[in-house]
Protein backbone atom coordinates (compact mmCIF):
# COMPACT_ATOMS: atom_id res chain seq x y z
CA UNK A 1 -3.48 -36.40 -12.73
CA UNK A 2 -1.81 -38.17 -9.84
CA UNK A 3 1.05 -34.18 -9.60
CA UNK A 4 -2.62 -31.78 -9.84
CA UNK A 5 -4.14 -33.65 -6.78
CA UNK A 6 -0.47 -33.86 -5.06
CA UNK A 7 -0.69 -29.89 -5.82
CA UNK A 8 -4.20 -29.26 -4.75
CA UNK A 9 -3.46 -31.41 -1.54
CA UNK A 10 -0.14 -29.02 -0.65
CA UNK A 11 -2.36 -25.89 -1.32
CA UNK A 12 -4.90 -26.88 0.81
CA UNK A 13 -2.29 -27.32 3.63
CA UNK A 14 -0.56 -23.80 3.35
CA UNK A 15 -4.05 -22.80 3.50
CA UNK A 16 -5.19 -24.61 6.59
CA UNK A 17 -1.61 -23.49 7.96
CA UNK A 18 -1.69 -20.14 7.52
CA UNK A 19 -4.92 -19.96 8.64
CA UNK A 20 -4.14 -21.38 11.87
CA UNK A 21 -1.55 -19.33 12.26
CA UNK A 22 -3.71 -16.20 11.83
CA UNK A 23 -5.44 -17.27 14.02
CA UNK A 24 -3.02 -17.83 16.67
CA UNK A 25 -1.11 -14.29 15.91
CA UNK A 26 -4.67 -12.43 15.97
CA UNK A 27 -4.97 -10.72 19.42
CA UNK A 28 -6.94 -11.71 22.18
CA UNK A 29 -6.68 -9.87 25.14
CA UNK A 30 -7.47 -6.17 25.26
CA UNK A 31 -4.90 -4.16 27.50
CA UNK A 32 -7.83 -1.98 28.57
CA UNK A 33 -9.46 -4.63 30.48
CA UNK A 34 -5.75 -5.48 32.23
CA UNK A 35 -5.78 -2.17 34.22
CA UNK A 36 -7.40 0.72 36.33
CA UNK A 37 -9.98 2.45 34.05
CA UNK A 38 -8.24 6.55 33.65
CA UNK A 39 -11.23 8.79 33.69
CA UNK A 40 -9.67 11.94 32.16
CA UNK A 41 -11.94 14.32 33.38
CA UNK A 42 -10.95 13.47 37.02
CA UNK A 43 -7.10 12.48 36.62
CA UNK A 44 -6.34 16.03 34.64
CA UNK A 45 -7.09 18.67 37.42
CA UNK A 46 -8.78 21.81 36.41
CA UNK A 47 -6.22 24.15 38.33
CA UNK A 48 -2.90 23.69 38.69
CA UNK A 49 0.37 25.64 39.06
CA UNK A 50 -0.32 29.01 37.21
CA UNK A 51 -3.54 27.75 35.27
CA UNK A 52 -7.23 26.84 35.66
CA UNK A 53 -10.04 26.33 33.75
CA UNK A 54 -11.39 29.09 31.54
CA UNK A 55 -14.90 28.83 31.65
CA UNK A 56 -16.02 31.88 29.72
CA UNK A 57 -14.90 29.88 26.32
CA UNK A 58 -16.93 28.05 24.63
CA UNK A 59 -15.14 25.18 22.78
CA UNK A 60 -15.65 24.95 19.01
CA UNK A 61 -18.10 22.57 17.54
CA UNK A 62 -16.66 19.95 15.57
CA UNK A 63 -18.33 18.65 12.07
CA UNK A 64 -21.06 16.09 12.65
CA UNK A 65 -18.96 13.73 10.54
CA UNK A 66 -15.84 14.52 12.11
CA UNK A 67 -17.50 13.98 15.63
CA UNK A 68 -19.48 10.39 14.39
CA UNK A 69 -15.53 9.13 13.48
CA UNK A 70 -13.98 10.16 16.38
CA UNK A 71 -17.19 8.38 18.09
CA UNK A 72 -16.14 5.31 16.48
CA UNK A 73 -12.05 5.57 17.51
CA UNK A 74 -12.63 7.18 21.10
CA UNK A 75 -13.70 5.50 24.16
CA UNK A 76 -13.03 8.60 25.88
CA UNK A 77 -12.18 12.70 25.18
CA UNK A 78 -11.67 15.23 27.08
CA UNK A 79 -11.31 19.31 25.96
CA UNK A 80 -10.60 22.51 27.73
CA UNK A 81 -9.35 25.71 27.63
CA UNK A 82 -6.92 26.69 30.11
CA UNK A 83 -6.21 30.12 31.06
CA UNK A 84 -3.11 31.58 33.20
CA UNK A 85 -2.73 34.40 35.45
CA UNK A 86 -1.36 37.09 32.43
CA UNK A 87 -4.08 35.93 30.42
CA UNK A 88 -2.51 33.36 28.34
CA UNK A 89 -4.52 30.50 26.60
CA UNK A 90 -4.03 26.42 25.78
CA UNK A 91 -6.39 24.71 24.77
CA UNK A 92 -6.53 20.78 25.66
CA UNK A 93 -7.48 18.01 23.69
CA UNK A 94 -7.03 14.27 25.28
CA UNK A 95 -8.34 11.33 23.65
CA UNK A 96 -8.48 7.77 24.30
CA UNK A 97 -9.11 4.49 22.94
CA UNK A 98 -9.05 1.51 23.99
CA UNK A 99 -8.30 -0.42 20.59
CA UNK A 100 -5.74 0.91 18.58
CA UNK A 101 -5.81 -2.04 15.96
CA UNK A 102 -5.79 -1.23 12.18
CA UNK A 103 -9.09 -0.16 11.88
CA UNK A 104 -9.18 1.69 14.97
CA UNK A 105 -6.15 3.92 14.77
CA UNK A 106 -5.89 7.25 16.31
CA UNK A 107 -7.13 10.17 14.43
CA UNK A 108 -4.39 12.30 13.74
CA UNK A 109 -5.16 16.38 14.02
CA UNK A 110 -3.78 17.18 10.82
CA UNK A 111 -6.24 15.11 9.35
CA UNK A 112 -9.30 16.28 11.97
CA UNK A 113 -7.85 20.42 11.88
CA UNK A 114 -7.52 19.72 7.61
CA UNK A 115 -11.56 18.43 7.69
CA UNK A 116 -12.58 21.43 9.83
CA UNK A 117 -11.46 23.92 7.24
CA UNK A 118 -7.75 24.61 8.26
CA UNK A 119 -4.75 24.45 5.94
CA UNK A 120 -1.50 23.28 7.81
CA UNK A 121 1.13 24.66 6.69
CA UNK A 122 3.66 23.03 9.17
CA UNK A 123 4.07 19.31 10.37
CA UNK A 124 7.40 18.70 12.04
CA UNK A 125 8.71 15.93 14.36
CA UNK A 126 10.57 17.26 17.38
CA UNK A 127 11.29 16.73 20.75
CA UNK A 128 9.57 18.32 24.15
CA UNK A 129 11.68 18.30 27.29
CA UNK A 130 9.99 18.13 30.52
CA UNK A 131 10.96 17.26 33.94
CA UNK A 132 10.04 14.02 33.49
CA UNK A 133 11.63 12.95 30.26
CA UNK A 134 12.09 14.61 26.49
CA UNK A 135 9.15 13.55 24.63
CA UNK A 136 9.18 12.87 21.05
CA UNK A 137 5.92 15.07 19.44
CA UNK A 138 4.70 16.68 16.16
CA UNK A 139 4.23 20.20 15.74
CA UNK A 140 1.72 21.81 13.58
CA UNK A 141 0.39 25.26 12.56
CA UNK A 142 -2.91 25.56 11.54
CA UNK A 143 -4.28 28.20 9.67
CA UNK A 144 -7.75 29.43 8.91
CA UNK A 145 -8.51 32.72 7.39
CA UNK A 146 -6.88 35.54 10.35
CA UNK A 147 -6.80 32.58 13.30
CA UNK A 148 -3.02 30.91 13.08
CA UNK A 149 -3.18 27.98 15.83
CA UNK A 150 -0.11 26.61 16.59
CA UNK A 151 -0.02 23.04 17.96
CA UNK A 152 2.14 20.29 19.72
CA UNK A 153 0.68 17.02 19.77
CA UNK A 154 2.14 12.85 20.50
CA UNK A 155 0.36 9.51 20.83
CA UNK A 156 1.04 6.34 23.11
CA UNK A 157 -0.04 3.24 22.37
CA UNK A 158 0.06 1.01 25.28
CA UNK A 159 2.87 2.12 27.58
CA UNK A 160 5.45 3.48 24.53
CA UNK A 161 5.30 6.97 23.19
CA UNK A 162 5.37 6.77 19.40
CA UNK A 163 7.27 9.41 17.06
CA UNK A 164 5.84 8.40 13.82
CA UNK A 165 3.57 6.36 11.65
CA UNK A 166 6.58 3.87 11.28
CA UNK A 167 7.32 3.51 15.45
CA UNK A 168 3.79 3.75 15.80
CA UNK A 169 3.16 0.47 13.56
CA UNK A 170 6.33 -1.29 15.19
CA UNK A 171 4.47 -1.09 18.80
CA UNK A 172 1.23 -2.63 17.99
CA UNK A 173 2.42 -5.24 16.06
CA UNK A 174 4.94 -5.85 19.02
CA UNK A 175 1.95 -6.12 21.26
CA UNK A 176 -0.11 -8.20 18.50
CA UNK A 177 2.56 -10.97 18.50
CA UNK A 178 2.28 -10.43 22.65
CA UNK A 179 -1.44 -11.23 21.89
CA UNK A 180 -2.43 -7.94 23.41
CA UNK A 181 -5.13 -4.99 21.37
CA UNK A 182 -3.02 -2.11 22.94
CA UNK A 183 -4.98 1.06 23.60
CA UNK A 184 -3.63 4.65 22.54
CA UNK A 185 -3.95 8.13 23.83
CA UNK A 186 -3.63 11.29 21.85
CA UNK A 187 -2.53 14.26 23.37
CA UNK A 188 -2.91 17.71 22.03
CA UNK A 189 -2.07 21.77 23.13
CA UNK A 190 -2.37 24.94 21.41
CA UNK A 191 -2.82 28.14 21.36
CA UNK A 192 -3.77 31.17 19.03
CA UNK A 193 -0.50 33.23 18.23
CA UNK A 194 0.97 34.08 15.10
CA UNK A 195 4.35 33.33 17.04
CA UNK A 196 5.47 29.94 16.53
CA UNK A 197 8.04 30.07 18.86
CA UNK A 198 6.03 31.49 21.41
CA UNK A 199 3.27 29.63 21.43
CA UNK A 200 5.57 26.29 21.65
CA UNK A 201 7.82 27.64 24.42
CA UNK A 202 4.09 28.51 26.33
CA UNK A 203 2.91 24.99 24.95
CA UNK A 204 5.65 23.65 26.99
CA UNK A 205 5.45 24.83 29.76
CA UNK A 206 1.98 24.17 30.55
CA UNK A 207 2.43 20.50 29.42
CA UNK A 208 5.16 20.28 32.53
CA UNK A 209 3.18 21.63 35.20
CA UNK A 210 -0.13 19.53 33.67
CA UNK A 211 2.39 16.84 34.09
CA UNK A 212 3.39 17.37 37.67
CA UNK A 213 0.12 18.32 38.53
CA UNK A 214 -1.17 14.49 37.93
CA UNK A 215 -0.35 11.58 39.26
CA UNK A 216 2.38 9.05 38.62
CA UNK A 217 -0.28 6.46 37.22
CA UNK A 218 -2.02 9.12 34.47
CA UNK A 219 0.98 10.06 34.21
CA UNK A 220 2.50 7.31 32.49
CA UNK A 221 -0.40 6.49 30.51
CA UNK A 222 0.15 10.07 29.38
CA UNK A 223 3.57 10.14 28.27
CA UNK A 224 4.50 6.30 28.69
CA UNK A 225 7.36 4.54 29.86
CA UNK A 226 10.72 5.65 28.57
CA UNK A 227 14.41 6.65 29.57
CA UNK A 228 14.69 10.54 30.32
């Protein structure tokens, strides 16, 4: 009698324990509210360098569902086409969000191109150089029926670039012990071309000039902080 209510009495402590210390590991402060609010719309220019703005497309309408999740992720999205002076095409997607806990994560576009109807038939990790550092990013190519979009894509969360689901996981539980809800940004370009290659090499260099185009603040909640 006397060992059940000795073990009853140590299970009720692990469970007050751990409680309290789920408690003090569960984050607090949101790193949103820590610094200057990024209004894409303003901080990514509509010309720069060789590109502007292409007004005369009309972006594609996303699923109701699709949109209603990203509603729920997204504090903040911003699309375009882009057009350049021999007629070549990117198309920008930027979201934001300013929790990027669990339940909150970024949606990834091989998940949001696979619910729109498109079969991807590539998903690599890779690297991006620009002037300002080599960025780790995924490529993709997306295909539906004649329209082949190829597509280079990476995420932040807080003030780190993330390669993959596994680096991606590290940084917010880094910031979780911190006692910080980091914030993530997803950055996509593509471009129709049945050219891999080509479209990538274009990809690139429209994601350097977009990046000298803005300023050092967007900037770095753009690509993050790393060593070039």
């Amino acid at each position: 009698m006397k060992k059940t209510i000795v073990i009853s009495l140590l299970i009720g402590a692990v469970m007050v324990s751990a409680a309290g210390a789920t408690k003090i590991l569960t984050p607090t402060v949101k790193m949103a509210d820590l610094q200057d609010k990024l209004n894409l719309a303003t901080a990514i220019p509509e010309q720069f360098d060789e590109w502007k703005v292409d007004t005369s497309i009309i972006p594609l309408q996303v699923d109701p569902d699709v949109q209603a999740k990203l509603d729920k992720i997204y504090n903040q999205t911003l699309s375009r086409t882009y057009v350049n002076t021999r007629g070549e095409r990117i198309m920008l997607s930027i979201a934001y969000g300013g929790d990027q806990s669990d339940n909150m994560g970024v949606h990834k576009p091989e998940v949001c191109y696979g619910a729109q109807g498109f079969e991807v038939t590539k998903n690599i990790g890779t690297t991006l150089a620009t002037d300002f550092g080599t960025l780790p990013v995924r490529r993709l190519r997306a295909v539906n029926g004649s329209r082949i979009e190829p597509i280079t894509y990476w995420i932040t969360i807080g003030k780190s670039i993330v390669a993959s689901q596994g680096s991606q996981r590290l940084a917010l539980l880094r910031y979780g012990l911190s006692g910080t809800v980091a914030d993530g940004m997803l950055v996509r370009v593509s471009s129709i071309d049945s050219n891999d290659e080509a479209a990538y090499t274009l990809q690139q260099r429209f994601v350097n000039s977009m990046l000298h185009a803005i300023s050092e603040k967007a900037r770095i909640r753009l690509i993050g902080v790393f060593s070039a």
